[in-house]
C-alpha atoms as a PDB file:
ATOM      1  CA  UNK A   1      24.467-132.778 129.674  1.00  0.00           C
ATOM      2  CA  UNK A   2      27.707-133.874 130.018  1.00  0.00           C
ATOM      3  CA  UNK A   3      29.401-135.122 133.191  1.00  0.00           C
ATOM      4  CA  UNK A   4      31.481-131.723 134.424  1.00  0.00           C
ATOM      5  CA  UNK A   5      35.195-132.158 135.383  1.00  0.00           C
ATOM      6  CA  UNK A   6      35.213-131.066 138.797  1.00  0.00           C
ATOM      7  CA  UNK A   7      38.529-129.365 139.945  1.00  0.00           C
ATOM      8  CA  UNK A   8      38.750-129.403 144.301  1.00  0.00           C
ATOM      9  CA  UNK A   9      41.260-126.879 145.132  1.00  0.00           C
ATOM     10  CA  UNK A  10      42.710-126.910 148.497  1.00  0.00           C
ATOM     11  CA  UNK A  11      45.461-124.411 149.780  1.00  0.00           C
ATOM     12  CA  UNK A  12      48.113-125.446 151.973  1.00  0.00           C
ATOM     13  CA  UNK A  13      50.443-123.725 154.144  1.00  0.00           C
ATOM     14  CA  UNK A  14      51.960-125.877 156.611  1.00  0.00           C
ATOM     15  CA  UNK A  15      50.245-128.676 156.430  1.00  0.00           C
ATOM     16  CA  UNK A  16      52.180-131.775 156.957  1.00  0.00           C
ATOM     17  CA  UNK A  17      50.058-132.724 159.937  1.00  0.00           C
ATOM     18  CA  UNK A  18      46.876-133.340 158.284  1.00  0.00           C
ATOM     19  CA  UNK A  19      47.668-133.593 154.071  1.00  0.00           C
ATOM     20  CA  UNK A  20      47.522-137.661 153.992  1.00  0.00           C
ATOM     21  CA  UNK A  21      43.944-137.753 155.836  1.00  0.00           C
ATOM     22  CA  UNK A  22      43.108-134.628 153.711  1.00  0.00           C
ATOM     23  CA  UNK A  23      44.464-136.357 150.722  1.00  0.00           C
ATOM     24  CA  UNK A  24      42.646-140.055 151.604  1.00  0.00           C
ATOM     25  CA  UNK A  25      39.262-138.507 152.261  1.00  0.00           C
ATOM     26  CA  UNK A  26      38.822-136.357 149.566  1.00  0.00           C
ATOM     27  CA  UNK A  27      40.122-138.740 147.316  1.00  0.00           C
ATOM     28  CA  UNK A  28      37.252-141.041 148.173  1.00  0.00           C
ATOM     29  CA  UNK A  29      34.865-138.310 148.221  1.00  0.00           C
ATOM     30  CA  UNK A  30      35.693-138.248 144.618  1.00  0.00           C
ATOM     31  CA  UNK A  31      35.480-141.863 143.676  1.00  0.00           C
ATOM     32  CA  UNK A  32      32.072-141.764 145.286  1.00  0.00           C
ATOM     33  CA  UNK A  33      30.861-138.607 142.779  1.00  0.00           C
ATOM     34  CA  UNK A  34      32.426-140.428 139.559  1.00  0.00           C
ATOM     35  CA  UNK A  35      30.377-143.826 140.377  1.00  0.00           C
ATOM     36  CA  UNK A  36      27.147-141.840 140.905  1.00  0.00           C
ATOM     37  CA  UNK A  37      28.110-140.303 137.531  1.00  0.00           C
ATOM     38  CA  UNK A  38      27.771-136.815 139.100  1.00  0.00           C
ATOM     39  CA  UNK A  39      31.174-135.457 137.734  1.00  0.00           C
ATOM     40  CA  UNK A  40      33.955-136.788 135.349  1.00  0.00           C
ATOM     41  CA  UNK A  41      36.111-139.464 135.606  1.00  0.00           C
ATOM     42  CA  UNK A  42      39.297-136.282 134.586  1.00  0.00           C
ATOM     43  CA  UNK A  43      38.290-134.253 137.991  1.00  0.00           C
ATOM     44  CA  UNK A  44      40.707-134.085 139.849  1.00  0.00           C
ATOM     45  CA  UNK A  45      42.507-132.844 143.431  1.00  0.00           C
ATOM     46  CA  UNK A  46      44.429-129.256 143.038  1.00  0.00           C
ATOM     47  CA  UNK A  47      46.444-129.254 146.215  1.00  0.00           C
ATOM     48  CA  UNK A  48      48.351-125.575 146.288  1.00  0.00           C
ATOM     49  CA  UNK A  49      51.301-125.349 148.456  1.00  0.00           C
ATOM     50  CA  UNK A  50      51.779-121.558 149.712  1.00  0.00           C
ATOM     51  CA  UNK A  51      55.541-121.476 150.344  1.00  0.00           C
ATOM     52  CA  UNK A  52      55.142-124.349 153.129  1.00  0.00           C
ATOM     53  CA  UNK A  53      58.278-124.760 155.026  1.00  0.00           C
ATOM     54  CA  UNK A  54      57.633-128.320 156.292  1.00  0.00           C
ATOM     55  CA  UNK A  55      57.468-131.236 153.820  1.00  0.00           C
ATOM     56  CA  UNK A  56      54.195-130.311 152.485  1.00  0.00           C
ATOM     57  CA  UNK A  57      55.090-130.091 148.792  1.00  0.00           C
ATOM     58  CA  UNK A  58      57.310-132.730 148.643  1.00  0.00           C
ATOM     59  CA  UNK A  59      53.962-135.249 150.265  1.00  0.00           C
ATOM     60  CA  UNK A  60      52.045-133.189 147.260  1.00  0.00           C
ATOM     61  CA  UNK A  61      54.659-134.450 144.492  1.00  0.00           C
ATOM     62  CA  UNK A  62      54.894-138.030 146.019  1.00  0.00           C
ATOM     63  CA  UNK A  63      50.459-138.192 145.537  1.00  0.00           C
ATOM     64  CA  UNK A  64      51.203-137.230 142.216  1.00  0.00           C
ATOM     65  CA  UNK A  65      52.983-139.929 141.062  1.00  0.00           C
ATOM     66  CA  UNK A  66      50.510-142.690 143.258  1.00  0.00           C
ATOM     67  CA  UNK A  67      47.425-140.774 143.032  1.00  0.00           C
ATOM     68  CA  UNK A  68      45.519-140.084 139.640  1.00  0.00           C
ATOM     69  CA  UNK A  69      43.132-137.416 141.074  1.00  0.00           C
ATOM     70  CA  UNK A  70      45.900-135.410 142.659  1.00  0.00           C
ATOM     71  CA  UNK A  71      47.854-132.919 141.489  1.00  0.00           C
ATOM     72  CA  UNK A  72      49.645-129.453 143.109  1.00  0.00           C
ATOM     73  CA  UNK A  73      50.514-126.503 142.415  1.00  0.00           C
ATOM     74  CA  UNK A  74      54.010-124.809 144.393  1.00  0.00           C
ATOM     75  CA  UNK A  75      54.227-120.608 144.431  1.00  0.00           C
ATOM     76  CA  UNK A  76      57.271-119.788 144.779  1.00  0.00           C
ATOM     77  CA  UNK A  77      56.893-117.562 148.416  1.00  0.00           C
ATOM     78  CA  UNK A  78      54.331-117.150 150.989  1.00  0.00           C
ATOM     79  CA  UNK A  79      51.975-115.604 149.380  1.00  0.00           C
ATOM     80  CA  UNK A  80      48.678-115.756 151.978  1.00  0.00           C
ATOM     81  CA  UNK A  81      45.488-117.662 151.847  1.00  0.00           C
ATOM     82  CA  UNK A  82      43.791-115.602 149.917  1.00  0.00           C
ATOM     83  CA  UNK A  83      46.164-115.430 146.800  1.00  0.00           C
ATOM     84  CA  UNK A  84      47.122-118.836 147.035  1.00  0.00           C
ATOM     85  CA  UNK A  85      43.096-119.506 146.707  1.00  0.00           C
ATOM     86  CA  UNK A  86      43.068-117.112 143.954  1.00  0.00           C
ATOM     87  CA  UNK A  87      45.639-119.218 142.214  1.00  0.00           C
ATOM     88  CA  UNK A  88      44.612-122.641 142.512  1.00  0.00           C
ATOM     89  CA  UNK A  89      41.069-120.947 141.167  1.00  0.00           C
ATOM     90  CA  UNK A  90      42.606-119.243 138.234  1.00  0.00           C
ATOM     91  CA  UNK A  91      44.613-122.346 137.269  1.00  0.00           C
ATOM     92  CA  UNK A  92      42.027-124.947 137.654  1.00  0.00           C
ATOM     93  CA  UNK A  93      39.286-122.804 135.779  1.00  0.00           C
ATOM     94  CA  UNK A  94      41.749-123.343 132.232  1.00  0.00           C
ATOM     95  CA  UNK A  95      40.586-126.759 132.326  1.00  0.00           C
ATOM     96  CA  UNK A  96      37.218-127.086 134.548  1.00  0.00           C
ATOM     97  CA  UNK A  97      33.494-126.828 134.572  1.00  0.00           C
ATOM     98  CA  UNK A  98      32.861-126.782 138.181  1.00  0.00           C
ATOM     99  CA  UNK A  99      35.586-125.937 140.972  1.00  0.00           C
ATOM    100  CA  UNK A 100      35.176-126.196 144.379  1.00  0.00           C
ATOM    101  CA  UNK A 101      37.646-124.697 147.394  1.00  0.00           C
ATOM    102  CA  UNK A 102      37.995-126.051 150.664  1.00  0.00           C
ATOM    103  CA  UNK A 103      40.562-125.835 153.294  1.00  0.00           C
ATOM    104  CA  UNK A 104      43.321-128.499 154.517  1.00  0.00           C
ATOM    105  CA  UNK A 105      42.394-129.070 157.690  1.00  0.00           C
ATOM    106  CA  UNK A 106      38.989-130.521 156.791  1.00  0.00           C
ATOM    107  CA  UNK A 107      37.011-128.761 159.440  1.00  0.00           C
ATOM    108  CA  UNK A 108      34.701-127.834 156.628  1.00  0.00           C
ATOM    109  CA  UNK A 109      32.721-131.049 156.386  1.00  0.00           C
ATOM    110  CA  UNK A 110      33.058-133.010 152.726  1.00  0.00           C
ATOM    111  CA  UNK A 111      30.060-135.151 152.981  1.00  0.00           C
ATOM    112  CA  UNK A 112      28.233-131.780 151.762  1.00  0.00           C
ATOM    113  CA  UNK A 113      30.015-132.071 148.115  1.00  0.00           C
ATOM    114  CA  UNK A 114      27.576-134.627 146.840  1.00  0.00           C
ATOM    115  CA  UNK A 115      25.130-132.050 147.665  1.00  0.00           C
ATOM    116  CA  UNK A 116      26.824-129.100 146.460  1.00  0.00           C
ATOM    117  CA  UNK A 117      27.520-130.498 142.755  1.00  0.00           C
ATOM    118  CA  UNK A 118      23.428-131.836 142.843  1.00  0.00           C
ATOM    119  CA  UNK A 119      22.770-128.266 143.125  1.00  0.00           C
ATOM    120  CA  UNK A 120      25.470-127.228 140.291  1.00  0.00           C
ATOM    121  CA  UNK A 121      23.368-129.709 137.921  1.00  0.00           C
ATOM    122  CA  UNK A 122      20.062-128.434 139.028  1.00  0.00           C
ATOM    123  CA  UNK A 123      21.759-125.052 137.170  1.00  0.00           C
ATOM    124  CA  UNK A 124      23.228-123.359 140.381  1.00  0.00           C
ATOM    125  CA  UNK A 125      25.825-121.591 139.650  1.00  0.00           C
ATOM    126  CA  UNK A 126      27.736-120.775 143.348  1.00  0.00           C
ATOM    127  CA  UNK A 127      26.858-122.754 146.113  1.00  0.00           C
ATOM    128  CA  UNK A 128      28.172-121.533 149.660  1.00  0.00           C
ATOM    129  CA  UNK A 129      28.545-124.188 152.593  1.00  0.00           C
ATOM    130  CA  UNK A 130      27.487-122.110 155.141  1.00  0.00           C
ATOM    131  CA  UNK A 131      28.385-123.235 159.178  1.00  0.00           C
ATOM    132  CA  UNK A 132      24.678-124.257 160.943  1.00  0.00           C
ATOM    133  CA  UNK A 133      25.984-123.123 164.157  1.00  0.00           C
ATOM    134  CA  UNK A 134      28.574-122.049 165.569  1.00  0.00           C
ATOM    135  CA  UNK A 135      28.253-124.018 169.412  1.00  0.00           C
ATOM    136  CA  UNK A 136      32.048-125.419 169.111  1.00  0.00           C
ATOM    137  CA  UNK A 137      33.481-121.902 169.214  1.00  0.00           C
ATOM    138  CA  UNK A 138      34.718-120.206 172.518  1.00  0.00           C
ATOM    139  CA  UNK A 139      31.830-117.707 173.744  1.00  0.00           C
ATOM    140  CA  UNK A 140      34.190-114.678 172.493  1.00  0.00           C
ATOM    141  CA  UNK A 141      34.737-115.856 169.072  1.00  0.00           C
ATOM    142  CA  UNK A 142      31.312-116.688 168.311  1.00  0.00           C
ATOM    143  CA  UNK A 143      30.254-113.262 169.721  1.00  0.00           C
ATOM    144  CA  UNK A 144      32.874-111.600 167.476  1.00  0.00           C
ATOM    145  CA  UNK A 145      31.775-113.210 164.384  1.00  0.00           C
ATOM    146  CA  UNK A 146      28.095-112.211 164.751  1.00  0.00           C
ATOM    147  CA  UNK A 147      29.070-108.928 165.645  1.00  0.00           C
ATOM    148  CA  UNK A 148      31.221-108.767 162.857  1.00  0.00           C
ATOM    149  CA  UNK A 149      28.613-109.861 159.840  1.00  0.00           C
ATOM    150  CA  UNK A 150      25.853-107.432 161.638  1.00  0.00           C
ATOM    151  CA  UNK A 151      28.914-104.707 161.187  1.00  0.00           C
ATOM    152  CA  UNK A 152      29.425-105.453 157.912  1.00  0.00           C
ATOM    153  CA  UNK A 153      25.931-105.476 156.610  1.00  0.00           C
ATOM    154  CA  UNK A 154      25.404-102.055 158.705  1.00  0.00           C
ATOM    155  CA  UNK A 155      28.092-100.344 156.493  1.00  0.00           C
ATOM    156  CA  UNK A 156      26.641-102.006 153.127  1.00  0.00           C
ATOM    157  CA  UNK A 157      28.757-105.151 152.483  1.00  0.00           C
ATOM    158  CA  UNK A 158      27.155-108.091 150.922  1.00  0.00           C
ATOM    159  CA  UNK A 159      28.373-111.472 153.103  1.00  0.00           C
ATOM    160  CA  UNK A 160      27.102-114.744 153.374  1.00  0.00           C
ATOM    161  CA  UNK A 161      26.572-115.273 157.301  1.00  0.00           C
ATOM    162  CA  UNK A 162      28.390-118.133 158.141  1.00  0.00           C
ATOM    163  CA  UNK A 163      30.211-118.539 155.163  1.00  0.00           C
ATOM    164  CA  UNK A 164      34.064-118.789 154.629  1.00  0.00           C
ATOM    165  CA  UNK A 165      35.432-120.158 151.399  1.00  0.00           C
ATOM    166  CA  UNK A 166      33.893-123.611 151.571  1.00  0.00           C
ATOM    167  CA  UNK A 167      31.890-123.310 148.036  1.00  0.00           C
ATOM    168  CA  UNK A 168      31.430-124.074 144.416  1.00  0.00           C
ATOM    169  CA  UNK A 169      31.876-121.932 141.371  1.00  0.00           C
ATOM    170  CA  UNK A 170      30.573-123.238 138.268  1.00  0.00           C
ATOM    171  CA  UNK A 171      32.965-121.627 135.025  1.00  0.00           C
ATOM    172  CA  UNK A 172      30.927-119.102 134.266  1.00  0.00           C
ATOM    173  CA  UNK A 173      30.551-117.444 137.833  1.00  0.00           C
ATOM    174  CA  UNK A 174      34.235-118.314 138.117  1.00  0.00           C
ATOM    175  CA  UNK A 175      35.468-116.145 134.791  1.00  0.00           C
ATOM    176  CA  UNK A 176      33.568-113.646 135.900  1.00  0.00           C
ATOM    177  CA  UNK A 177      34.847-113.513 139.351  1.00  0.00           C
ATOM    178  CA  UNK A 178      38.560-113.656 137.474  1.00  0.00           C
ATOM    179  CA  UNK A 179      37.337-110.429 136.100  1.00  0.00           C
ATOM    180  CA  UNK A 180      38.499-108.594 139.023  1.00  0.00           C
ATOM    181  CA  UNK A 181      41.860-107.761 139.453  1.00  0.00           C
ATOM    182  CA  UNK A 182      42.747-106.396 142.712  1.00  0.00           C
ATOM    183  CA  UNK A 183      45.527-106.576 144.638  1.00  0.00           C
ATOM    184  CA  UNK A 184      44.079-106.457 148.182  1.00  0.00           C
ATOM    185  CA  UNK A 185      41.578-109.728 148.212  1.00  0.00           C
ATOM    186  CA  UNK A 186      38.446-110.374 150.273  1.00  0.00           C
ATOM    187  CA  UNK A 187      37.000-113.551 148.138  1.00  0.00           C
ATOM    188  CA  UNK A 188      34.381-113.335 150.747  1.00  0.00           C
ATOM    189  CA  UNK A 189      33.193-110.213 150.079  1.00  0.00           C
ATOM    190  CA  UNK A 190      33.660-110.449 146.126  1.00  0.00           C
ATOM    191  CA  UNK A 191      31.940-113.568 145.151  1.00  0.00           C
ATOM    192  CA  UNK A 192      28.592-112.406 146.222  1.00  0.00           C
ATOM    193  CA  UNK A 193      29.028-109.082 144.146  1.00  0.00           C
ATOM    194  CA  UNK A 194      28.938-111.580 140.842  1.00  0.00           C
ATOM    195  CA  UNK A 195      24.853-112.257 141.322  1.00  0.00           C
ATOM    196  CA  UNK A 196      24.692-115.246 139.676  1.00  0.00           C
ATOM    197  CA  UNK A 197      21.990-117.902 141.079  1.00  0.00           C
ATOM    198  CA  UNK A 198      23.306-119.370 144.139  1.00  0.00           C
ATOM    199  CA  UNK A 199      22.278-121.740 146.841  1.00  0.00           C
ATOM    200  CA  UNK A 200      23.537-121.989 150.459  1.00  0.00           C
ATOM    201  CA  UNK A 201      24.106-125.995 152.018  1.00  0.00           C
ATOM    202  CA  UNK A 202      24.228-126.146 155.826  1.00  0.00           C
ATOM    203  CA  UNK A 203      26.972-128.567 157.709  1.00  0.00           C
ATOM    204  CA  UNK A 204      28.083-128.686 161.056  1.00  0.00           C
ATOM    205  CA  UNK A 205      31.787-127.537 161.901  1.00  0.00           C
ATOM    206  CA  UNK A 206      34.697-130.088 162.935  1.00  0.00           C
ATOM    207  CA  UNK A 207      37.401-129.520 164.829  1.00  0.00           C
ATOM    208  CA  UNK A 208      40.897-129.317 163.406  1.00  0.00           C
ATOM    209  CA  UNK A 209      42.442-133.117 162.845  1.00  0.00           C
ATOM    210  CA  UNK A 210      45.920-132.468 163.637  1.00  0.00           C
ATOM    211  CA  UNK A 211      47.961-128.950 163.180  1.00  0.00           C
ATOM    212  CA  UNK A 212      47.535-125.499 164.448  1.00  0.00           C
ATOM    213  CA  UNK A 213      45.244-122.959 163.052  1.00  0.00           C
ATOM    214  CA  UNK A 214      46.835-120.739 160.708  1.00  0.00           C
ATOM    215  CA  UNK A 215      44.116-117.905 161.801  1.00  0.00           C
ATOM    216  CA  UNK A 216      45.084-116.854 165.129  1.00  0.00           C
ATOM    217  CA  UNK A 217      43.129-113.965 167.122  1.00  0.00           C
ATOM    218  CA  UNK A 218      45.323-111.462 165.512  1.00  0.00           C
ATOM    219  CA  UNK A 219      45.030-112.402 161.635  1.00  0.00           C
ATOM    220  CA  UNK A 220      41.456-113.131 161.918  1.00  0.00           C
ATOM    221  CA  UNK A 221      41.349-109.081 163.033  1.00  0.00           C
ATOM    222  CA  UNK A 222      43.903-108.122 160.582  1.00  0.00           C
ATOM    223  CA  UNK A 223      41.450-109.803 157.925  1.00  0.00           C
ATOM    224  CA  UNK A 224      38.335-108.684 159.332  1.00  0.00           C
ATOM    225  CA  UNK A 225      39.862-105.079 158.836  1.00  0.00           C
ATOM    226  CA  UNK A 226      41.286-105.747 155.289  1.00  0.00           C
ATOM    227  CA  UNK A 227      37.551-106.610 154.481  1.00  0.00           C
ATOM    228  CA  UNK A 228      35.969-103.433 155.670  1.00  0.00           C
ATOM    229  CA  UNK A 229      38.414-101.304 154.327  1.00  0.00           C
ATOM    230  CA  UNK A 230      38.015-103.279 150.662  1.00  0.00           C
ATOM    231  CA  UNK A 231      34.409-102.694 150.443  1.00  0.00           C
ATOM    232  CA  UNK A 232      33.164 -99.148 152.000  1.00  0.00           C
ATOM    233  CA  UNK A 233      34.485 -95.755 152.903  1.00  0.00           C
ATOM    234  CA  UNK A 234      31.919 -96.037 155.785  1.00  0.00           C
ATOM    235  CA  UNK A 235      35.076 -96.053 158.659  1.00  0.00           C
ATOM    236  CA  UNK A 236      36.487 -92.253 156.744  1.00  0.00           C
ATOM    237  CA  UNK A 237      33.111 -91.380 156.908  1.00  0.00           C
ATOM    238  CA  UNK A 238      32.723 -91.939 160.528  1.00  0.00           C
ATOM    239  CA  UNK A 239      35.905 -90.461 161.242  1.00  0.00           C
ATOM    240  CA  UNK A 240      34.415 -87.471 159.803  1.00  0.00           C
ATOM    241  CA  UNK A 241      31.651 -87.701 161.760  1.00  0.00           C
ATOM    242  CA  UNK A 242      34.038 -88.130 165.192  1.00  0.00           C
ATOM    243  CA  UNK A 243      35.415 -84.792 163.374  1.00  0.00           C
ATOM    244  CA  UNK A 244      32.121 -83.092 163.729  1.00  0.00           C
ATOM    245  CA  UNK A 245      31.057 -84.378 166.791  1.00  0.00           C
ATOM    246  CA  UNK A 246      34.515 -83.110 168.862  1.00  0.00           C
ATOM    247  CA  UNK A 247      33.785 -79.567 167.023  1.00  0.00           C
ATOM    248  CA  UNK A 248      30.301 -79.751 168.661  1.00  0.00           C
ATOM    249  CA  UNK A 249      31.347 -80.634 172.037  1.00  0.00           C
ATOM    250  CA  UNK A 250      34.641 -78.184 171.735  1.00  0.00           C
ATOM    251  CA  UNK A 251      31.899 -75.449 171.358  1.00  0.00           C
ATOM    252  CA  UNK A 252      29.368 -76.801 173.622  1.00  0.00           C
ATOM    253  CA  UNK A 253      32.397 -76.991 176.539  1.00  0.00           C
ATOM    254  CA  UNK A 254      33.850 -73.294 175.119  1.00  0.00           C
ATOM    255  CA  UNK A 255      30.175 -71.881 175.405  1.00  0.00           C
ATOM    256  CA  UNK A 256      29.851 -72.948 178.960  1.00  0.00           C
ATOM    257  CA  UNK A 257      33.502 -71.637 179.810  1.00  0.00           C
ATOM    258  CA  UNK A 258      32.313 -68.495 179.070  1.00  0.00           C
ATOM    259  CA  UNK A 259      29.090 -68.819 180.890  1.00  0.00           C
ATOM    260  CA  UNK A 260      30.812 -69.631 184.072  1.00  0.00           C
ATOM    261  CA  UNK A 261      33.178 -66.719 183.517  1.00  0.00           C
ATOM    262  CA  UNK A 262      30.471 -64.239 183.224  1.00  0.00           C
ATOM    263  CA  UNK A 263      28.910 -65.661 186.250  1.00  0.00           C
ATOM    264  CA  UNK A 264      32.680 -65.555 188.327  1.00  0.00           C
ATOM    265  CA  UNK A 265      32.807 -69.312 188.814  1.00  0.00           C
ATOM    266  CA  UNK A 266      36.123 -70.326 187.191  1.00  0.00           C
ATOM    267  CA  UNK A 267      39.173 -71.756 188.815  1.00  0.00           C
ATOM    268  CA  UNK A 268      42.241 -72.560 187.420  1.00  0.00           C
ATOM    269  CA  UNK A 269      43.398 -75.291 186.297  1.00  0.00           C
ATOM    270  CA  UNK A 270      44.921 -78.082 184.021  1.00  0.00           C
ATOM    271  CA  UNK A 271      43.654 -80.974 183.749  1.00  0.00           C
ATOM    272  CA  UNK A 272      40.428 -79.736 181.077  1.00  0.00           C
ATOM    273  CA  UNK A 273      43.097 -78.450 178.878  1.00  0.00           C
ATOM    274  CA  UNK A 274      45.030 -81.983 179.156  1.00  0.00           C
ATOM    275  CA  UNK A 275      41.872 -84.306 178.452  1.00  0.00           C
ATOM    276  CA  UNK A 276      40.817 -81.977 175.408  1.00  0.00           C
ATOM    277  CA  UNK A 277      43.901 -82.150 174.000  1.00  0.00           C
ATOM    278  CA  UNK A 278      44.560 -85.820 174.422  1.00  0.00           C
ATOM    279  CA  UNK A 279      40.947 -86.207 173.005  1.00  0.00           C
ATOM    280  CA  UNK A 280      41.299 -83.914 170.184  1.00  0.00           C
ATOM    281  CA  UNK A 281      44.668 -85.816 169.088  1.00  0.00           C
ATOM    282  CA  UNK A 282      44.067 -88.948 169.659  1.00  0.00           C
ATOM    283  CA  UNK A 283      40.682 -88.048 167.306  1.00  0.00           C
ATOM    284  CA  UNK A 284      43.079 -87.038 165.037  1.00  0.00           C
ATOM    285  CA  UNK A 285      45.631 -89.834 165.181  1.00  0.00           C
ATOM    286  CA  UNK A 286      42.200 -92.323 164.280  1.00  0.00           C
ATOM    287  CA  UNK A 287      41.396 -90.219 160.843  1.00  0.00           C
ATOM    288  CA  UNK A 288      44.972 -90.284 160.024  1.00  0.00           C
ATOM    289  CA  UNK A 289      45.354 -94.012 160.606  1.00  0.00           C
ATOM    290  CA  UNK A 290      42.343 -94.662 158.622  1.00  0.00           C
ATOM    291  CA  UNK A 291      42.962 -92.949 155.724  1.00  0.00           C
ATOM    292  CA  UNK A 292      46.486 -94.387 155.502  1.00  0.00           C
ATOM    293  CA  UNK A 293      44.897 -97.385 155.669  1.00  0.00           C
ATOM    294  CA  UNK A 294      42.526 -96.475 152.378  1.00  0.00           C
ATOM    295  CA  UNK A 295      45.734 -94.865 151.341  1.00  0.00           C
ATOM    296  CA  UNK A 296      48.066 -97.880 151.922  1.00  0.00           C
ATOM    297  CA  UNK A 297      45.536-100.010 149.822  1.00  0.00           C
ATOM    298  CA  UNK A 298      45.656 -97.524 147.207  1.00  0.00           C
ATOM    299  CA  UNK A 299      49.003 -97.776 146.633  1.00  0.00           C
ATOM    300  CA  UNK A 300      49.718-101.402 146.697  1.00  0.00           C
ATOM    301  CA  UNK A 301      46.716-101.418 143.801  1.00  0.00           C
ATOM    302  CA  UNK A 302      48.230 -99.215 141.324  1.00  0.00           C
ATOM    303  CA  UNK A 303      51.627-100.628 141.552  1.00  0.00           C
ATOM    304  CA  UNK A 304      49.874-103.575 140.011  1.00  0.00           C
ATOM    305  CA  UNK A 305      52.299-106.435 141.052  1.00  0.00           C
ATOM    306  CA  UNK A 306      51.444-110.113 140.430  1.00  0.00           C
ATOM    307  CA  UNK A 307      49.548-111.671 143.267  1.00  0.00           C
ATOM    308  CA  UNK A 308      51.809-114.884 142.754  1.00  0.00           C
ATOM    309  CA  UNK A 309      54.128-116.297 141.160  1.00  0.00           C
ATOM    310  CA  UNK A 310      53.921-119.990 140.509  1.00  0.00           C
ATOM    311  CA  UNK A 311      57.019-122.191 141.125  1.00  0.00           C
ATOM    312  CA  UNK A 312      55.589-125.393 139.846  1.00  0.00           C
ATOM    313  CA  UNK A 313      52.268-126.539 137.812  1.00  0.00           C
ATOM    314  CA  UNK A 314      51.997-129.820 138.007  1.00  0.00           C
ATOM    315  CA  UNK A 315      47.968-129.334 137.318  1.00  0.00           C
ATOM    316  CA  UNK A 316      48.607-128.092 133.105  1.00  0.00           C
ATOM    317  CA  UNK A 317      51.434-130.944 132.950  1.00  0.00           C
ATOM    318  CA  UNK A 318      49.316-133.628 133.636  1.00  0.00           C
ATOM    319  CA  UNK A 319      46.158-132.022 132.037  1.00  0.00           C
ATOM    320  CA  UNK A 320      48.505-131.858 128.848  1.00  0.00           C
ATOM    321  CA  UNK A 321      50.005-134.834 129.051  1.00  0.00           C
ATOM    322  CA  UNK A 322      46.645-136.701 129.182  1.00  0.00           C
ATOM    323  CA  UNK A 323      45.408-134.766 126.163  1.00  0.00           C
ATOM    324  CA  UNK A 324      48.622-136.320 124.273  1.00  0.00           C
ATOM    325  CA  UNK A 325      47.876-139.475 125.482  1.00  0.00           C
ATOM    326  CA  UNK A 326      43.836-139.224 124.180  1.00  0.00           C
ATOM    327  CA  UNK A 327      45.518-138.216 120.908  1.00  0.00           C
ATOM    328  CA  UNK A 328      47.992-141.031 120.413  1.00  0.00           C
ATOM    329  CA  UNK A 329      44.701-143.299 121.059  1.00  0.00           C
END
């Protein structure tokens, strides 16, 4: 078997702070998998700038010309995590027989990599690095998470406890995950759908080296949401259910009204009427945000716009260039 060119793809918004440690380490992660002959001596570092304000692409450009394993690819707007991911996979996978996708902050821990391309040679063909605990995180966020892959198993979504996108795709589990083409992304949720042989690799969690999260409380809900909403109808079908149940108790409540008339025991008053209808609408105000929601996503997918659009490659220059060069020789 021949050594596989390994493509690391890292997307960067922001990331000034952190991109020459980031850089430096996972360039000597890479030396260290070329002299145990693990991966090809043409892998390289796929760096993808997400319409970073800050110098970010411009440290990218200056690694290019100093470093042979990096390389970078600049969309031309802000396009999110998840689609700048999407396009550092699609892009490295012209030219790759192995990628792997980890974040720029390097709290995902890169001494794992070794272990993750061992298992891509034993014939593995996804292998998720998968947090061992989560004992750093605040007592909320912790909760939340658990809470949130029990959730999402309840309703029938396939997740990898634990996991984010810290993993490695060989080419084959990669075309095939290039296969689908939605707009609204969840790589999380879509990667296990392929069934492929995979493997999980446990590591422990660092802390951010420099930098600010770019997953604050209210995006990590926002995404959380956008998951559910990708995968099952199981939220419409428990507004219909919240539908059924207010019927139930509406008649239950109406039933004993009249009881207590028959019997002489009403009084008049207002503040029944007020509660049932605040209940009643704000049931109804839920189902209709819902279903805009499943709505919403509907629309944005048969519009069919491009995910990205890519400013810069300098990943196919330099893969072309070098081809020239083996040619000439």
């Amino acid at each position: 078997m021949n050594k596989p060119i390994l493509t690391i793809v890292v997307p960067c918004y922001n990331e000034e702070a952190v991109l020459n440690e980031t850089i430096l380490q996972l360039t000597k992660i890479m030396e260290h998998l070329i002299e145990d002959s693990l991966v090809s001596k043409n892998s390289k570092l796929l760096f993808v700038d997400d319409g970073s304000k800050d110098q970010t692409w411009n440290m990218i450009e200056s690694e290019c010309e100093k470093n042979s394993f990096v390389t970078g690819l600049k969309l031309a707007g802000n396009v999110g995590h998840q689609n700048a991911l999407i396009a550092g996979l699609e892009t490295a996978n012209q030219y790759s027989d192995c990628v792997i996708s980890i974040d720029a902050d390097l709290q995902d821990d890169i001494n794992v990599i070794p272990t993750f391309v061992e298992k891509y040679w034993e014939g593995i063909d996804i292998v998720y690095g998968v947090r061992d605990s989560r004992e750093t995180d605040t007592f909320f966020k912790r909760n939340t998470a658990l809470f949130f892959y029990r959730f999402m198993e309840r309703i029938g979504i396939k997740l990898v406890p634990n996991h984010a996108d810290f993993r490695l795709m060989s080419k084959r589990a990669l075309d095939e995950l290039l296969k689908y083409k939605e707009t609204n992304l969840f790589l999380r949720g879509l990667v296990p759908l392929i069934g492929f042989t995979s493997a999980k690799v446990y590591y422990d969690r660092k802390e951010r080296l420099a930098g600010e999260s770019k997953y604050p409380l209210k995006k990590m809900l926002a995404f959380a949401f956008d998951g559910m909403t990708s995968f099952s109808v199981t939220p419409i079908r428990f507004v219909t259910f919240l539908g059924f149940l207010a019927v139930l108790i509406s008649a239950l409540v109406g039933g004993y009204a009249i009881v207590q008339e028959i019997l002489g025991h009403t009084e008049s008053g207002w503040t029944s009427l007020v509660i049932s209808i605040w209940f009643v609408g704000g049931l109804q105000l839920m189902g209709i945000g819902i279903i805009g929601e499943y709505i919403g996503k509907i629309y944005r997918e048969v519009k069919q716009r491009p995910r990205y659009a890519i400013e810069v490659d300098r990943f196919i220059s330099q893969v072309k260039e070098k081809e020239r060069e083996l040619v000439l020789k």
